[in-house]
PDB file of N, CA and C in Angstrom:
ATOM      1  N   UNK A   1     -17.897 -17.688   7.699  1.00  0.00           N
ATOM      2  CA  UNK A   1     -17.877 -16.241   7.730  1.00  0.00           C
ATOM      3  C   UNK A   1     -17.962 -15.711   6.296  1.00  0.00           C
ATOM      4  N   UNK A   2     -19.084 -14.926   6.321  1.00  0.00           N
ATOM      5  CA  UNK A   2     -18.559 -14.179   4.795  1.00  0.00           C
ATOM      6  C   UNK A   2     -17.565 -13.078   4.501  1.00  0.00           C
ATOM      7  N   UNK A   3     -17.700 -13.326   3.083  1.00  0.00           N
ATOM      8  CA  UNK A   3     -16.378 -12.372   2.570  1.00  0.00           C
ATOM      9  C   UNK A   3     -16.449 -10.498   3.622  1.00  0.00           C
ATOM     10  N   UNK A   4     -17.673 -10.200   3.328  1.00  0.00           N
ATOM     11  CA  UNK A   4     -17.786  -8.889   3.894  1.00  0.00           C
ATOM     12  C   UNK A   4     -17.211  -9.055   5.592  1.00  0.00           C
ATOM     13  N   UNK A   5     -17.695  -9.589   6.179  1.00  0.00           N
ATOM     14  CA  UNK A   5     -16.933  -9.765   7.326  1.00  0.00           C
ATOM     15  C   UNK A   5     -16.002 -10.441   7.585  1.00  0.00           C
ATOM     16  N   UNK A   6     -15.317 -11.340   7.046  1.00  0.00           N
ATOM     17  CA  UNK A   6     -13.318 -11.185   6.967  1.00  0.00           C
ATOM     18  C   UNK A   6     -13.145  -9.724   6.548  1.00  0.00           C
ATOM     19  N   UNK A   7     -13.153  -9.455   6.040  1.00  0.00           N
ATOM     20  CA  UNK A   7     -12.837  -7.723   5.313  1.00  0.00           C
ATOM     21  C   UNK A   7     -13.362  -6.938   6.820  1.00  0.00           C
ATOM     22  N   UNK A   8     -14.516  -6.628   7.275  1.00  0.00           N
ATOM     23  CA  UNK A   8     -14.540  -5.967   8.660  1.00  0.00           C
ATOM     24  C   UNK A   8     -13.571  -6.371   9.567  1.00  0.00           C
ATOM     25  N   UNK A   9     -13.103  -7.425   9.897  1.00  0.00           N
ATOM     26  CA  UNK A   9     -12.182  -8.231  10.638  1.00  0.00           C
ATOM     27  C   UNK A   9     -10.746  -7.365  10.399  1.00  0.00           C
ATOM     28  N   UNK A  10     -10.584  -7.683   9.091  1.00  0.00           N
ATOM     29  CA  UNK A  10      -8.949  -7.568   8.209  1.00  0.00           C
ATOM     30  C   UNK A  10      -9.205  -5.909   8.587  1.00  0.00           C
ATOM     31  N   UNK A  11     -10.147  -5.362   8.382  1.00  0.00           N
ATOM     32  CA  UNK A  11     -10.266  -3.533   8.357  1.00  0.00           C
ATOM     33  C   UNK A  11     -10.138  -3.218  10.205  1.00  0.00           C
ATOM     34  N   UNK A  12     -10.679  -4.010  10.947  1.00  0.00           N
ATOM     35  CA  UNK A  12     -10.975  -3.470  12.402  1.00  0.00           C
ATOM     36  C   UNK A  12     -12.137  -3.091  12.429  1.00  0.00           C
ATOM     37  N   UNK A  13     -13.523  -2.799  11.541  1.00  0.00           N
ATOM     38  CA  UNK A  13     -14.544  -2.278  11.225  1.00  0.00           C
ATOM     39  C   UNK A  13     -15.607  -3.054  12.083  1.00  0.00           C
ATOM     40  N   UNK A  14     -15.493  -2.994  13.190  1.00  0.00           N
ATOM     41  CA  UNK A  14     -16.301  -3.435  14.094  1.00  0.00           C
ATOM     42  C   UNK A  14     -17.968  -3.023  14.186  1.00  0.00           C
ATOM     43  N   UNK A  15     -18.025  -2.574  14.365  1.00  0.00           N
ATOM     44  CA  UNK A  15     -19.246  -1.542  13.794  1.00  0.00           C
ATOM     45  C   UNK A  15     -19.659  -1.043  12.457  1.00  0.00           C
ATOM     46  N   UNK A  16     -19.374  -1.538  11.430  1.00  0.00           N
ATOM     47  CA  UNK A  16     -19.628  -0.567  10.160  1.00  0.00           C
ATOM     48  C   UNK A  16     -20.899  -0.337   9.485  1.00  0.00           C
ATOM     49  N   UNK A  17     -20.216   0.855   9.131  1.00  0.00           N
ATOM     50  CA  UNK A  17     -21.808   1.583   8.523  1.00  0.00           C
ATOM     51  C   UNK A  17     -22.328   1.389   7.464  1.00  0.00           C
ATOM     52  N   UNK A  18     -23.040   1.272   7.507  1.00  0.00           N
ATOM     53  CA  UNK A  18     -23.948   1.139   5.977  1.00  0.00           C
ATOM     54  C   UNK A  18     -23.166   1.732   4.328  1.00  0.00           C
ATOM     55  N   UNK A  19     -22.215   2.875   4.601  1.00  0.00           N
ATOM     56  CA  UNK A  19     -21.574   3.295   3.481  1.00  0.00           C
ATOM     57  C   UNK A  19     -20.699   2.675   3.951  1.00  0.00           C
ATOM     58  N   UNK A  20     -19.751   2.409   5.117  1.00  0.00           N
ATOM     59  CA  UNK A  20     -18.775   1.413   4.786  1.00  0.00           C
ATOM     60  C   UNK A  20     -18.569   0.012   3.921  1.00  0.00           C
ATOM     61  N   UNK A  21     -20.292  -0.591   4.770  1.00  0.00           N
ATOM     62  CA  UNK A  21     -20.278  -1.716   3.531  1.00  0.00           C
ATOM     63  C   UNK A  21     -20.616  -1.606   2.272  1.00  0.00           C
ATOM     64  N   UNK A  22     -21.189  -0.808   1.881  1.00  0.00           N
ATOM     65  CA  UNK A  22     -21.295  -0.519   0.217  1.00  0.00           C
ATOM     66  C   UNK A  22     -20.268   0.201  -0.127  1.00  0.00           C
ATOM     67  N   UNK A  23     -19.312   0.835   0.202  1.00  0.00           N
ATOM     68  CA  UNK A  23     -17.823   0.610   0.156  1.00  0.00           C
ATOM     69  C   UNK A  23     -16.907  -0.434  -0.145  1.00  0.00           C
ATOM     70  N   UNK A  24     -16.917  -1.030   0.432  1.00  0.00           N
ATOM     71  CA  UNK A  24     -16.068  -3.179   0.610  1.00  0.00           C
ATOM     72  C   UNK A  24     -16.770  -3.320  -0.416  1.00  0.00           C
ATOM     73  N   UNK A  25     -18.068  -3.830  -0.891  1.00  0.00           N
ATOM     74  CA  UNK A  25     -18.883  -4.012  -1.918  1.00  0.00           C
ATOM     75  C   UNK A  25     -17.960  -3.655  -3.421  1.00  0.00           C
ATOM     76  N   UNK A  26     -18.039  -2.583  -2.972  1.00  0.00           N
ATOM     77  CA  UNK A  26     -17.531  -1.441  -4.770  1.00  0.00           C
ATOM     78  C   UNK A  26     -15.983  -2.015  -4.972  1.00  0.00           C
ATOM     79  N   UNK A  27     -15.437  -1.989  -3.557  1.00  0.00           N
ATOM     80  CA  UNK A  27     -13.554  -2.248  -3.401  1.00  0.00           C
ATOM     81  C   UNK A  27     -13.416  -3.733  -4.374  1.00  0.00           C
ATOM     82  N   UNK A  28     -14.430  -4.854  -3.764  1.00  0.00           N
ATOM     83  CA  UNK A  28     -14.764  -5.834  -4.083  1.00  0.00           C
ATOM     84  C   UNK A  28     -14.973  -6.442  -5.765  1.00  0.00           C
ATOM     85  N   UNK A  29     -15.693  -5.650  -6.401  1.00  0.00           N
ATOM     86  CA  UNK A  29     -16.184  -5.003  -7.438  1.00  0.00           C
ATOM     87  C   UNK A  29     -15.017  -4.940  -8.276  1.00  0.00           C
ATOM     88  N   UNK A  30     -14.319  -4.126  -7.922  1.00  0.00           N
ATOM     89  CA  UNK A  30     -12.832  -3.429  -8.617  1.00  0.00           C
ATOM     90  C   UNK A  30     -11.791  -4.379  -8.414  1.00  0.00           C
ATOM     91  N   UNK A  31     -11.800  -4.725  -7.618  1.00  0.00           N
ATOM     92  CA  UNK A  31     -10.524  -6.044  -7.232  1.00  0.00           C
ATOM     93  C   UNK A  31     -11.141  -6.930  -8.268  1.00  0.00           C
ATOM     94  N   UNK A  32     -11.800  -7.424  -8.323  1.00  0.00           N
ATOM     95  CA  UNK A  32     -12.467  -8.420  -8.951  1.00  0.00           C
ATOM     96  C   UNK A  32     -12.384  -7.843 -10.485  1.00  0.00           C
ATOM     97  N   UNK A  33     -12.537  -7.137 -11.029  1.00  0.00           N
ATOM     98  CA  UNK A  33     -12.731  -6.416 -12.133  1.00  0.00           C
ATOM     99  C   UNK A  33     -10.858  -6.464 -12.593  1.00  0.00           C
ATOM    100  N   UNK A  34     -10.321  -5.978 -11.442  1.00  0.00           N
ATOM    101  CA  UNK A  34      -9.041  -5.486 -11.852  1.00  0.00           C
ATOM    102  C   UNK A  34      -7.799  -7.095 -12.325  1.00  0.00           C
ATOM    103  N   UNK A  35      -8.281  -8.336 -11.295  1.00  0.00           N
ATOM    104  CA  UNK A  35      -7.865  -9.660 -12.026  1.00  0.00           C
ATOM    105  C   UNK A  35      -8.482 -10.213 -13.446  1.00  0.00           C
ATOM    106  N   UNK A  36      -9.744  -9.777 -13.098  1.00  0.00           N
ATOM    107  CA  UNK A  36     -10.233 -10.463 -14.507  1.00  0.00           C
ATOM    108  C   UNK A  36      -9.032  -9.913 -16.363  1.00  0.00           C
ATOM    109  N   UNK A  37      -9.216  -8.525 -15.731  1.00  0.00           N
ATOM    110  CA  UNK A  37      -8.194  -7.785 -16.878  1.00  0.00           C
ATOM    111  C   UNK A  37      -6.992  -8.201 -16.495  1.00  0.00           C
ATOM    112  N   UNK A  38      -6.235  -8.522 -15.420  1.00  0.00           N
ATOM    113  CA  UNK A  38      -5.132  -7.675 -15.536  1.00  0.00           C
ATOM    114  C   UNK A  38      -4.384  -9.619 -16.108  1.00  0.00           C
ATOM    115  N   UNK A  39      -4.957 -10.713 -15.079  1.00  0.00           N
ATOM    116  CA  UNK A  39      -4.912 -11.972 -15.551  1.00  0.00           C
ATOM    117  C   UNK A  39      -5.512 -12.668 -16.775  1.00  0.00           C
ATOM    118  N   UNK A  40      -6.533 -11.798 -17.378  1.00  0.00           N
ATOM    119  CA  UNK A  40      -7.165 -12.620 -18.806  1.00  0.00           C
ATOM    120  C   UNK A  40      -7.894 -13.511 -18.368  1.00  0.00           C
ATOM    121  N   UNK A  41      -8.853 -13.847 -17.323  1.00  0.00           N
ATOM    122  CA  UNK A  41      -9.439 -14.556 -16.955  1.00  0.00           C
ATOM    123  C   UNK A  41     -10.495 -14.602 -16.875  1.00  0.00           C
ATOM    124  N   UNK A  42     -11.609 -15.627 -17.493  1.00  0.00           N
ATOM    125  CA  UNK A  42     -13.453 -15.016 -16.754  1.00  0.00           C
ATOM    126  C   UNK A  42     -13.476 -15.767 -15.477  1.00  0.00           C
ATOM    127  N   UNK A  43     -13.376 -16.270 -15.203  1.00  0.00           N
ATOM    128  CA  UNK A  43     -13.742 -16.897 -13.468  1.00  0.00           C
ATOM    129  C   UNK A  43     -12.185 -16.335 -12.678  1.00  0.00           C
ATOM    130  N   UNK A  44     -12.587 -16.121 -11.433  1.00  0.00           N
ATOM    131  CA  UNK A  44     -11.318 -16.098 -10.654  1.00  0.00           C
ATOM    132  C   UNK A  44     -11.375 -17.170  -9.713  1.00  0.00           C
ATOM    133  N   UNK A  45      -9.899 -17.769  -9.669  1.00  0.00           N
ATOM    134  CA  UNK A  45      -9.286 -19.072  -9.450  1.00  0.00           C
ATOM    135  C   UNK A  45      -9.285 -19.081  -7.586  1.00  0.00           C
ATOM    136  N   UNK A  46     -10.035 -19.888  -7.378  1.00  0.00           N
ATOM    137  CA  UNK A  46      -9.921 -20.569  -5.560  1.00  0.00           C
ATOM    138  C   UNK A  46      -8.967 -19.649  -4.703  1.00  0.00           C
ATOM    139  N   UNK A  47      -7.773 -19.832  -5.633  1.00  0.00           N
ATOM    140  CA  UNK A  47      -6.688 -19.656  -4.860  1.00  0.00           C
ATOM    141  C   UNK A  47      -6.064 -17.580  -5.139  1.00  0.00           C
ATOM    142  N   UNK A  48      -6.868 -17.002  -5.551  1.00  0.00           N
ATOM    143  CA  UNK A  48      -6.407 -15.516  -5.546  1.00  0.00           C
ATOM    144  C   UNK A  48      -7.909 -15.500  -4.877  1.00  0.00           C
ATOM    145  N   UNK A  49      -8.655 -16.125  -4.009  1.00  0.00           N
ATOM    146  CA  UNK A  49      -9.835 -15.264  -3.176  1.00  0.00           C
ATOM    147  C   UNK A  49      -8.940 -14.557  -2.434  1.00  0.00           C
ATOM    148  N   UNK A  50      -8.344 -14.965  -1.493  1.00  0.00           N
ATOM    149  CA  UNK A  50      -7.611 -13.993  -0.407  1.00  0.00           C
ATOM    150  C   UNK A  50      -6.873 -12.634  -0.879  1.00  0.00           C
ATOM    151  N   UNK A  51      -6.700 -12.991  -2.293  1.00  0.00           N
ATOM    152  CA  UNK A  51      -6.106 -11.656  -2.968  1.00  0.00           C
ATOM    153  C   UNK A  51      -7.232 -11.041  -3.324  1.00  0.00           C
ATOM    154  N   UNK A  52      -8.209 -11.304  -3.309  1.00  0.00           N
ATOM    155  CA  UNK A  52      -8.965  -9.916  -3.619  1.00  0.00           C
ATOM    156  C   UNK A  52      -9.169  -9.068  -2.246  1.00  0.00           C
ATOM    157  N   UNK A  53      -9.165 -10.264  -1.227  1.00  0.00           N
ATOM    158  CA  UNK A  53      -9.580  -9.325   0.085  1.00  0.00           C
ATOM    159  C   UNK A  53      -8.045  -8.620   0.668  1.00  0.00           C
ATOM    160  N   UNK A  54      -7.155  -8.824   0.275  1.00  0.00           N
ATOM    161  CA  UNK A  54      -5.911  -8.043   0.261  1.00  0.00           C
ATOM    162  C   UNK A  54      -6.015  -7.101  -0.599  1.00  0.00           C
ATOM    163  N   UNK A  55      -6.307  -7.345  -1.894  1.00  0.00           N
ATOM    164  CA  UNK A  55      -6.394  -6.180  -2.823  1.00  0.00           C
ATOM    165  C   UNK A  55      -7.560  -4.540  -2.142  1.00  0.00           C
ATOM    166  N   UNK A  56      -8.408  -5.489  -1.151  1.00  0.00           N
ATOM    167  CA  UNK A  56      -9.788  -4.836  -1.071  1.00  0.00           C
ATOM    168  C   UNK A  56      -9.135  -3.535   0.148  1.00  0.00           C
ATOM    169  N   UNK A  57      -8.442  -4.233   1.085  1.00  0.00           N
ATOM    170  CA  UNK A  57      -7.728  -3.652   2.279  1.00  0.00           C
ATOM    171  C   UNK A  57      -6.904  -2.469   1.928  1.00  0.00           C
ATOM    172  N   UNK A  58      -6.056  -2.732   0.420  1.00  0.00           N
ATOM    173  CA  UNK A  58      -5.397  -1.972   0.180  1.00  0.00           C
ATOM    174  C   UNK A  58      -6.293  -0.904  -0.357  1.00  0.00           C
ATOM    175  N   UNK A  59      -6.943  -1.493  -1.126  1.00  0.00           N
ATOM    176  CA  UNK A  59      -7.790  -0.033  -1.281  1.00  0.00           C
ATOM    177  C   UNK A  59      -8.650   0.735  -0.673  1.00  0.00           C
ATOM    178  N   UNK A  60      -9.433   0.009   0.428  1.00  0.00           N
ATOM    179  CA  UNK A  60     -10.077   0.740   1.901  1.00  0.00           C
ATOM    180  C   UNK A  60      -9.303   1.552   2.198  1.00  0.00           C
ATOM    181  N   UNK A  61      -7.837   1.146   2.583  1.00  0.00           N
ATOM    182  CA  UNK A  61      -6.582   1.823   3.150  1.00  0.00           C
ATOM    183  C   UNK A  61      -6.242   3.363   2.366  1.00  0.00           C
ATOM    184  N   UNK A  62      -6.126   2.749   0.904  1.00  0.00           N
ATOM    185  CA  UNK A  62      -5.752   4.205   0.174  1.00  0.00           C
ATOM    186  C   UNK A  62      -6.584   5.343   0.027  1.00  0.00           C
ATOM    187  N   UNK A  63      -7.662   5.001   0.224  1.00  0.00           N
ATOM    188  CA  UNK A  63      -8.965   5.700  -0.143  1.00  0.00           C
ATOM    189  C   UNK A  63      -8.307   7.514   0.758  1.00  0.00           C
ATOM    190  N   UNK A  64      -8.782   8.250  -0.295  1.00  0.00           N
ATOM    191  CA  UNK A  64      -8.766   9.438   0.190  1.00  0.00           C
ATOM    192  C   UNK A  64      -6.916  10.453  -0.896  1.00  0.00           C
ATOM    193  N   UNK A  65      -6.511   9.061  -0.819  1.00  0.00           N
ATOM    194  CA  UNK A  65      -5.246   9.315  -2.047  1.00  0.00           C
ATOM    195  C   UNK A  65      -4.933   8.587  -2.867  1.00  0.00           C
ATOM    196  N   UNK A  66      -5.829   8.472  -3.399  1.00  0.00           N
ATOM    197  CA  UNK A  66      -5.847   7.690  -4.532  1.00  0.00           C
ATOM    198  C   UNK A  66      -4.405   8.236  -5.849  1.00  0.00           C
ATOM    199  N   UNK A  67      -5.115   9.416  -6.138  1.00  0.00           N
ATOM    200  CA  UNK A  67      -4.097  10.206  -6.944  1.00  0.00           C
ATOM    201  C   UNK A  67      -3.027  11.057  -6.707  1.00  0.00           C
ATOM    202  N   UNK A  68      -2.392  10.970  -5.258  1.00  0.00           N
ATOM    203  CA  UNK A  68      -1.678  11.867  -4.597  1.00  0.00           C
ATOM    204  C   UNK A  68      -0.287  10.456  -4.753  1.00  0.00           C
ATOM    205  N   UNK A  69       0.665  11.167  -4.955  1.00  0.00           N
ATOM    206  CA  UNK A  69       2.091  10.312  -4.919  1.00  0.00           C
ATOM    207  C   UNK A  69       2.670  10.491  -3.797  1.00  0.00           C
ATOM    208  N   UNK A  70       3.040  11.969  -3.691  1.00  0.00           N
ATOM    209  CA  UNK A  70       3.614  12.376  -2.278  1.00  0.00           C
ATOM    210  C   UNK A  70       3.250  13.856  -2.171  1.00  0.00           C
ATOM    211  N   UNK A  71       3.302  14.253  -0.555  1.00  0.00           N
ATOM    212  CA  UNK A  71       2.634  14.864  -0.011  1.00  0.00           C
ATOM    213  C   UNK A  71       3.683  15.917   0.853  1.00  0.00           C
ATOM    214  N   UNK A  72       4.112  17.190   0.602  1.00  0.00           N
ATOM    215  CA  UNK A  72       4.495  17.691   1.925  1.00  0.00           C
ATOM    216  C   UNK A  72       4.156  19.012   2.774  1.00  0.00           C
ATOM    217  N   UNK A  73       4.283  18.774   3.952  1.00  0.00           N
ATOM    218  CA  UNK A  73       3.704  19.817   4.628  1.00  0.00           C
ATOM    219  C   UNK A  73       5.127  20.311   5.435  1.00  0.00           C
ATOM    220  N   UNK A  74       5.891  21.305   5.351  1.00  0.00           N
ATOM    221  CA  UNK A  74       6.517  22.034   6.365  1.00  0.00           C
ATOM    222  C   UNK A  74       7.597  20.708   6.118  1.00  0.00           C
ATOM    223  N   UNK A  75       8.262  20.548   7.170  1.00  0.00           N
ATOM    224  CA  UNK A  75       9.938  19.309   7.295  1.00  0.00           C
ATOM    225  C   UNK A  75       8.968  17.728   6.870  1.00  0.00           C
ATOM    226  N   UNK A  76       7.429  17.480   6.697  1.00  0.00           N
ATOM    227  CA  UNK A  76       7.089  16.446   7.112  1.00  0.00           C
ATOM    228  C   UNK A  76       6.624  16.387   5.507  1.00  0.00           C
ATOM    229  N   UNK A  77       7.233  14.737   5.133  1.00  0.00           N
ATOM    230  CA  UNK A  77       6.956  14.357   3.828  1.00  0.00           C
ATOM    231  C   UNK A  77       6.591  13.181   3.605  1.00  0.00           C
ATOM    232  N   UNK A  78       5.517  12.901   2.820  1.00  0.00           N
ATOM    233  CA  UNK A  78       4.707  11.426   3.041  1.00  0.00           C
ATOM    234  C   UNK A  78       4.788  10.678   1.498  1.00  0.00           C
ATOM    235  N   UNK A  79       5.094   9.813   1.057  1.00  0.00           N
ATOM    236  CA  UNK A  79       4.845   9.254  -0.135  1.00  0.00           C
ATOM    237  C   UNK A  79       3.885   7.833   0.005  1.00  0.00           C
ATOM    238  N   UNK A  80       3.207   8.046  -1.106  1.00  0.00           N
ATOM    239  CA  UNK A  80       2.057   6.806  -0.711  1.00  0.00           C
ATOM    240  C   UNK A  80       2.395   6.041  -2.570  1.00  0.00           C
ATOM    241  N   UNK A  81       1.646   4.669  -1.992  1.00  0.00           N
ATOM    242  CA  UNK A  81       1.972   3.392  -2.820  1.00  0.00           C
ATOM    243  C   UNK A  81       1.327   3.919  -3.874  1.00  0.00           C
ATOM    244  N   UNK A  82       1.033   3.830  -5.348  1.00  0.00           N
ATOM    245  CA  UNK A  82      -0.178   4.223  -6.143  1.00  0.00           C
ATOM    246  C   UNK A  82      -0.257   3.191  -6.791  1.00  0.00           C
ATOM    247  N   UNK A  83       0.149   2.228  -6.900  1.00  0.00           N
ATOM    248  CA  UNK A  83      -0.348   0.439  -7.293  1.00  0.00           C
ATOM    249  C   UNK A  83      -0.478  -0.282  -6.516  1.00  0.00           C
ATOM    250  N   UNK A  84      -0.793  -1.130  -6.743  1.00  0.00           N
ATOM    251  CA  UNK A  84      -0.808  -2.495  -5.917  1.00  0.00           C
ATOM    252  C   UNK A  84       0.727  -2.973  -5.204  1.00  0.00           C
ATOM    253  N   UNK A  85       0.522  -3.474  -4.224  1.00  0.00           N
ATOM    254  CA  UNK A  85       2.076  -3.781  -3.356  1.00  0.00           C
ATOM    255  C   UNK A  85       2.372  -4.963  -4.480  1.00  0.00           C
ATOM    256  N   UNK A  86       4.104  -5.064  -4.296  1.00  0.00           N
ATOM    257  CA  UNK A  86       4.324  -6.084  -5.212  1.00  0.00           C
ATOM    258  C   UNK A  86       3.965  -7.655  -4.640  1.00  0.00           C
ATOM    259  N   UNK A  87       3.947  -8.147  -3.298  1.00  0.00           N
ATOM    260  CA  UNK A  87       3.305  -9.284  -3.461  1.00  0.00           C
ATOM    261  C   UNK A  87       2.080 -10.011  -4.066  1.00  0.00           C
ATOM    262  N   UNK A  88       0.947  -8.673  -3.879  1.00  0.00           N
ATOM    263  CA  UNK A  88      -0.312  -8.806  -4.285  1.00  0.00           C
ATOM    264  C   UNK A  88       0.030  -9.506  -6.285  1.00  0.00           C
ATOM    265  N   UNK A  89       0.890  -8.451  -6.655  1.00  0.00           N
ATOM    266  CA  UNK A  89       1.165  -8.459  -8.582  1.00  0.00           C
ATOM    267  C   UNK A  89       2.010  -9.735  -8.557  1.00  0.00           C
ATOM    268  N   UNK A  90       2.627 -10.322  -7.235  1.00  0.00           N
ATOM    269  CA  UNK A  90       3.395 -11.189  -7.313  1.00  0.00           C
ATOM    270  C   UNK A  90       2.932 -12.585  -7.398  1.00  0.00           C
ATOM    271  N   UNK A  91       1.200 -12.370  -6.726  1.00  0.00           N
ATOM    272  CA  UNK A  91       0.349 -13.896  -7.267  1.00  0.00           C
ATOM    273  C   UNK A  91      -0.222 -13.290  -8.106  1.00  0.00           C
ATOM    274  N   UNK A  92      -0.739 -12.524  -8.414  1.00  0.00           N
ATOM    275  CA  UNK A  92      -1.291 -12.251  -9.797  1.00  0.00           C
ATOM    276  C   UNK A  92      -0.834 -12.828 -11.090  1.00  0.00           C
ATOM    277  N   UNK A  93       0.252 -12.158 -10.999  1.00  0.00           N
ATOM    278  CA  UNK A  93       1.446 -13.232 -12.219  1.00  0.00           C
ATOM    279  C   UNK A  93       1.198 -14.297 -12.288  1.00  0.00           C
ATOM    280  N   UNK A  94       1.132 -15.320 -11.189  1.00  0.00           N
ATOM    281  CA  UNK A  94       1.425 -16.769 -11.485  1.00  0.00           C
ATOM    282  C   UNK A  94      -0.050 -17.493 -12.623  1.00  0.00           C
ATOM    283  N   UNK A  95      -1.248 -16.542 -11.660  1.00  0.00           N
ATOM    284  CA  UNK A  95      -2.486 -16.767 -13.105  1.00  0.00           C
ATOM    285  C   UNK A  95      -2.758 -16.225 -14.322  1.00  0.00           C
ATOM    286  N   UNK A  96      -1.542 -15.006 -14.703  1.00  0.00           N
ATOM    287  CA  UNK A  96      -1.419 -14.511 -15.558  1.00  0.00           C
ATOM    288  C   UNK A  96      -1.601 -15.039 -16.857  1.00  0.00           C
ATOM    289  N   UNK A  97      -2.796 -14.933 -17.711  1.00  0.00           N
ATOM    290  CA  UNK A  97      -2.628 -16.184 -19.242  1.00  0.00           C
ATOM    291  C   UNK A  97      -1.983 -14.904 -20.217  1.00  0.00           C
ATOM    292  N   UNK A  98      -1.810 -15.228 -21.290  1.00  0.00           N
ATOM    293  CA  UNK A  98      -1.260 -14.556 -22.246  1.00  0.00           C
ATOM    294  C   UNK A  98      -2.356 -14.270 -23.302  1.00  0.00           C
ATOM    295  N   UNK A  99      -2.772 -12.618 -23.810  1.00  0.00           N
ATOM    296  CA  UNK A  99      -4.130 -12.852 -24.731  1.00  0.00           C
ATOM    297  C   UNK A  99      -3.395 -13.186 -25.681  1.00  0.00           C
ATOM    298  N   UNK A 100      -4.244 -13.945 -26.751  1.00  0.00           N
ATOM    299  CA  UNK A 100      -3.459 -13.843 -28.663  1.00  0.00           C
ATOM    300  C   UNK A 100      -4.495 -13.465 -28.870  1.00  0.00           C
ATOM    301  N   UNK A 101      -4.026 -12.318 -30.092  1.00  0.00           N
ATOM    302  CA  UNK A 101      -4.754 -11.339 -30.860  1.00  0.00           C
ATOM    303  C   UNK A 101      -4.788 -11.658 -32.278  1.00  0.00           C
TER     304      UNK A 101
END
């Protein structure tokens, strides 16, 4: 199975549209972008693939509040994540290298 469809799977995206998948694509993109920096790494390691497609979910998921913290309308009050969940940062760490400058 390819990556794009585990991700339809993991999303429910049974049907998806053409901007959905060039969506996953970009999410993909950025996850990928966002270990390379955040671990110091040029290749990403076997074992954080599944974290990008977790990373990817989370951000399918957030999409639309990206920059919103919390939200209220009337008695009803919503607060949303604006990083990464800590398990995701929690394998991240373990490939974490250290730069020297």
């Amino acid at each position: 199975m390819s990556e794009i469809q585990n991700l339809q799977l993991l999303l429910d995206l049974k049907e998806a549209t053409d901007e959905e998948i060039q969506l996953l694509y970009l999410y993909i993109e950025s996850a990928q972008d966002f270990i390379y920096d955040y671990c110091n790494v040029t290749e990403i390691p076997p074992t954080l693939r599944t974290v990008v497609n977790e990373m990817v979910v989370f951000l399918y998921r957030s999409r639309g509040v990206e920059n919103v913290y919390s939200e209220s309308e009337g008695s009803l009050s919503e607060n949303y994540i604006t990083e990464y969940p800590q398990n995701i940062m929690n394998r991240l760490n373990r490939h974490r290298k250290i730069r020297v400058i």
